[in-house]
C-alpha atoms as a PDB file:
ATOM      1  CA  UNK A   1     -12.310 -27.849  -5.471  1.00  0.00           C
ATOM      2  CA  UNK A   2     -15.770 -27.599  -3.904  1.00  0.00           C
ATOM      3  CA  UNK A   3     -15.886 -26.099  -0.221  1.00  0.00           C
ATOM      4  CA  UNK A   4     -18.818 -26.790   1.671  1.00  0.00           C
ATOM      5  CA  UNK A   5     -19.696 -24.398   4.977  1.00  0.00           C
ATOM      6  CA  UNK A   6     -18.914 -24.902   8.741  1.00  0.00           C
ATOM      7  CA  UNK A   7     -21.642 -25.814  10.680  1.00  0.00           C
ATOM      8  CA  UNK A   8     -20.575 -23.188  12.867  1.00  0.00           C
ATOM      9  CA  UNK A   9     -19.438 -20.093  10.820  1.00  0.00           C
ATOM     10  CA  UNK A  10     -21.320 -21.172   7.651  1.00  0.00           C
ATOM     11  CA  UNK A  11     -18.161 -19.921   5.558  1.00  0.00           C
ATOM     12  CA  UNK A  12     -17.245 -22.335   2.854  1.00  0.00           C
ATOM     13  CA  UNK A  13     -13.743 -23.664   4.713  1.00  0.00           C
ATOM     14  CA  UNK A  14     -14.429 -27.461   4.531  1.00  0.00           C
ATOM     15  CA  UNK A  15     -12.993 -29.874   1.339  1.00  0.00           C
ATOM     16  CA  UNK A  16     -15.816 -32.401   3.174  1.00  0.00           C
ATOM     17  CA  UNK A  17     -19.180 -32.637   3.463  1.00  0.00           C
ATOM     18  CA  UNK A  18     -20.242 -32.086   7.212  1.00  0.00           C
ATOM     19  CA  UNK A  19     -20.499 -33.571   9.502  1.00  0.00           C
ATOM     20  CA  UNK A  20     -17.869 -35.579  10.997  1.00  0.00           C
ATOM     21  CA  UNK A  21     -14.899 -34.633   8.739  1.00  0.00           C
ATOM     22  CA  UNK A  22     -12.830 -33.919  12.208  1.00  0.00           C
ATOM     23  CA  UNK A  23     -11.514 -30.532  10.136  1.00  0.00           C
ATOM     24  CA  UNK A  24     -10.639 -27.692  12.071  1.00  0.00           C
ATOM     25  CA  UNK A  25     -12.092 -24.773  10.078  1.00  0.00           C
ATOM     26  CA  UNK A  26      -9.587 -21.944   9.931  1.00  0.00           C
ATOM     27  CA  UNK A  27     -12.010 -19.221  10.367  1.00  0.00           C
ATOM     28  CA  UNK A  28     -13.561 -19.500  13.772  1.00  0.00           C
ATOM     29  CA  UNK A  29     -11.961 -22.748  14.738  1.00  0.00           C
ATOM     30  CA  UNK A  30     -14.709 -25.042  15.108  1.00  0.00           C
ATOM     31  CA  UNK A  31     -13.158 -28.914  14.401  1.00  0.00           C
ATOM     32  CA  UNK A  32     -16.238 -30.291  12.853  1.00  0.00           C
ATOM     33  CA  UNK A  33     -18.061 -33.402  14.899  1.00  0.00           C
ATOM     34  CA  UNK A  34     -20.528 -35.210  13.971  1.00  0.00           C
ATOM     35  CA  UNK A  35     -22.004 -36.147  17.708  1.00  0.00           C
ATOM     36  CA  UNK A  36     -22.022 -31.738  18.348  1.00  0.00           C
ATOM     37  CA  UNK A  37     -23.784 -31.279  14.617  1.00  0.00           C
ATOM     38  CA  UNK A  38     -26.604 -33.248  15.386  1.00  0.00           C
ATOM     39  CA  UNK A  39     -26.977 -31.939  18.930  1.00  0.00           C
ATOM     40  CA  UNK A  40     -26.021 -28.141  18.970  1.00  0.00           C
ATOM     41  CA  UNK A  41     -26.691 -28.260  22.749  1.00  0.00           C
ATOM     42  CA  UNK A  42     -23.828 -31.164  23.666  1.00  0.00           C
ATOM     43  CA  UNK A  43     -20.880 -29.675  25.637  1.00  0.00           C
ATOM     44  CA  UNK A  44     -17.896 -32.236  25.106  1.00  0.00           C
ATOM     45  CA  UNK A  45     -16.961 -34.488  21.678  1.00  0.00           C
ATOM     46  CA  UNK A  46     -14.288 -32.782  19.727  1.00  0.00           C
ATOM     47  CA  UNK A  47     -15.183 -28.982  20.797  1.00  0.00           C
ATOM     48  CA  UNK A  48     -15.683 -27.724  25.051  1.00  0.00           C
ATOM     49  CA  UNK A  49     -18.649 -25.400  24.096  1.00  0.00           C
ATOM     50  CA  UNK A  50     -21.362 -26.367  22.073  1.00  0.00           C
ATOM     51  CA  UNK A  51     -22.236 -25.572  18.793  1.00  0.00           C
ATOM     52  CA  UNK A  52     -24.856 -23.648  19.596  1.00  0.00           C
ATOM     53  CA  UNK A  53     -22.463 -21.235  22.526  1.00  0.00           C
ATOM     54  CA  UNK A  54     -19.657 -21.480  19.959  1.00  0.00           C
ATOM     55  CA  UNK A  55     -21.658 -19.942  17.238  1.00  0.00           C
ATOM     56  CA  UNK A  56     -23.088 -17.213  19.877  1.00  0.00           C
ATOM     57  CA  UNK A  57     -19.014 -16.379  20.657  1.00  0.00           C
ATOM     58  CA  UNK A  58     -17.955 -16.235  16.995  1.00  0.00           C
ATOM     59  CA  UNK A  59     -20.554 -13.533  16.456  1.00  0.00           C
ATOM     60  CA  UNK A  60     -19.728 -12.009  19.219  1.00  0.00           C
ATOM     61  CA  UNK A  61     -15.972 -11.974  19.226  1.00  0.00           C
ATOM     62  CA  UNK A  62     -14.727 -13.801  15.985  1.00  0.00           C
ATOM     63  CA  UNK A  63     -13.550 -17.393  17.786  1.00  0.00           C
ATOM     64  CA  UNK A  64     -15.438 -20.168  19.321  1.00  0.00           C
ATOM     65  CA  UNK A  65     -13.604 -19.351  22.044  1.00  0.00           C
ATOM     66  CA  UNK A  66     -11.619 -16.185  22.936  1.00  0.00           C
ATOM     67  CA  UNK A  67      -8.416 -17.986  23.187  1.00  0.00           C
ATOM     68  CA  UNK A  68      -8.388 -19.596  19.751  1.00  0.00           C
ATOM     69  CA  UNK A  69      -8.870 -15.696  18.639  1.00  0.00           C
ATOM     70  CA  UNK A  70      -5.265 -15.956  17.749  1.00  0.00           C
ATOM     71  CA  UNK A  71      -5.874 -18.952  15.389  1.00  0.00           C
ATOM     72  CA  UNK A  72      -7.948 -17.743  13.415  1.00  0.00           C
ATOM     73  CA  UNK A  73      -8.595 -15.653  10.161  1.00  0.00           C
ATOM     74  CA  UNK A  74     -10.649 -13.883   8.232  1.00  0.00           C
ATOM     75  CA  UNK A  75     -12.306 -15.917   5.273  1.00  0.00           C
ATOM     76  CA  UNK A  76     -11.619 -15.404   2.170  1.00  0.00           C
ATOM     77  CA  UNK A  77     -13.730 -14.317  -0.860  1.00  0.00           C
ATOM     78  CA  UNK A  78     -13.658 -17.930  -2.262  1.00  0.00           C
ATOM     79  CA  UNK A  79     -14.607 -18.867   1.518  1.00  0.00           C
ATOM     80  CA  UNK A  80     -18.089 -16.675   1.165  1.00  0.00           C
ATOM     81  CA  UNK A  81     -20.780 -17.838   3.951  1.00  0.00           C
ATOM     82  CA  UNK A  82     -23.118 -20.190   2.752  1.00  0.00           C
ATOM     83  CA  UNK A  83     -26.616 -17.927   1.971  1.00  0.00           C
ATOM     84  CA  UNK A  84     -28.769 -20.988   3.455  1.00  0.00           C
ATOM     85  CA  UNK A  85     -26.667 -21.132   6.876  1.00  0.00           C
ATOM     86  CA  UNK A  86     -28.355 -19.510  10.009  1.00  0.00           C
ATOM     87  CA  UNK A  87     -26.696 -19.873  13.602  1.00  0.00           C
ATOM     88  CA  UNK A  88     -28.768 -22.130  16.252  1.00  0.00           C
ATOM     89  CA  UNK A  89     -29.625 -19.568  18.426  1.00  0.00           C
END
């Protein structure tokens, strides 16, 4: 099955195409939304922070937020980040 990349991890965890699919991907917890995808600055929608703070705290700390920390893992080698994804910073 093809995996496509979260728009905010860029690791392959979706079965859809972003955006919109309302999956929550596994590795940094971002639920995919298609309002937040095509503004990265929009607090609200499906997600409190942003894409563009969300991305900024899974490089930092591995979450979109420190308290989904506990929900998420590491990908796997199937899961590789996508070489064309870059965060929105």
């Amino acid at each position: 099955m093809k995996k496509y990349p979260c728009p905010c991890c860029g690791f392959k965890t979706l079965e859809e195409k972003p955006s919109g699919t309302d999956i929550i991907c596994k590795v940094c917890f971002w639920h995919d939304d298609y309002v937040q995808a095509k503004d990265v600055d929009y607090w609200g929608g499906a997600n409190e922070l942003s894409l563009r703070d969300s991305q900024k705290n899974f490089l930092n700390f591995g979450a979109i937020e420190e308290r989904f920390i506990k929900n998420v893992r590491k990908p796997t080698i199937e899961e590789a980040r996508d070489l064309n994804w870059k965060p929105k910073a």
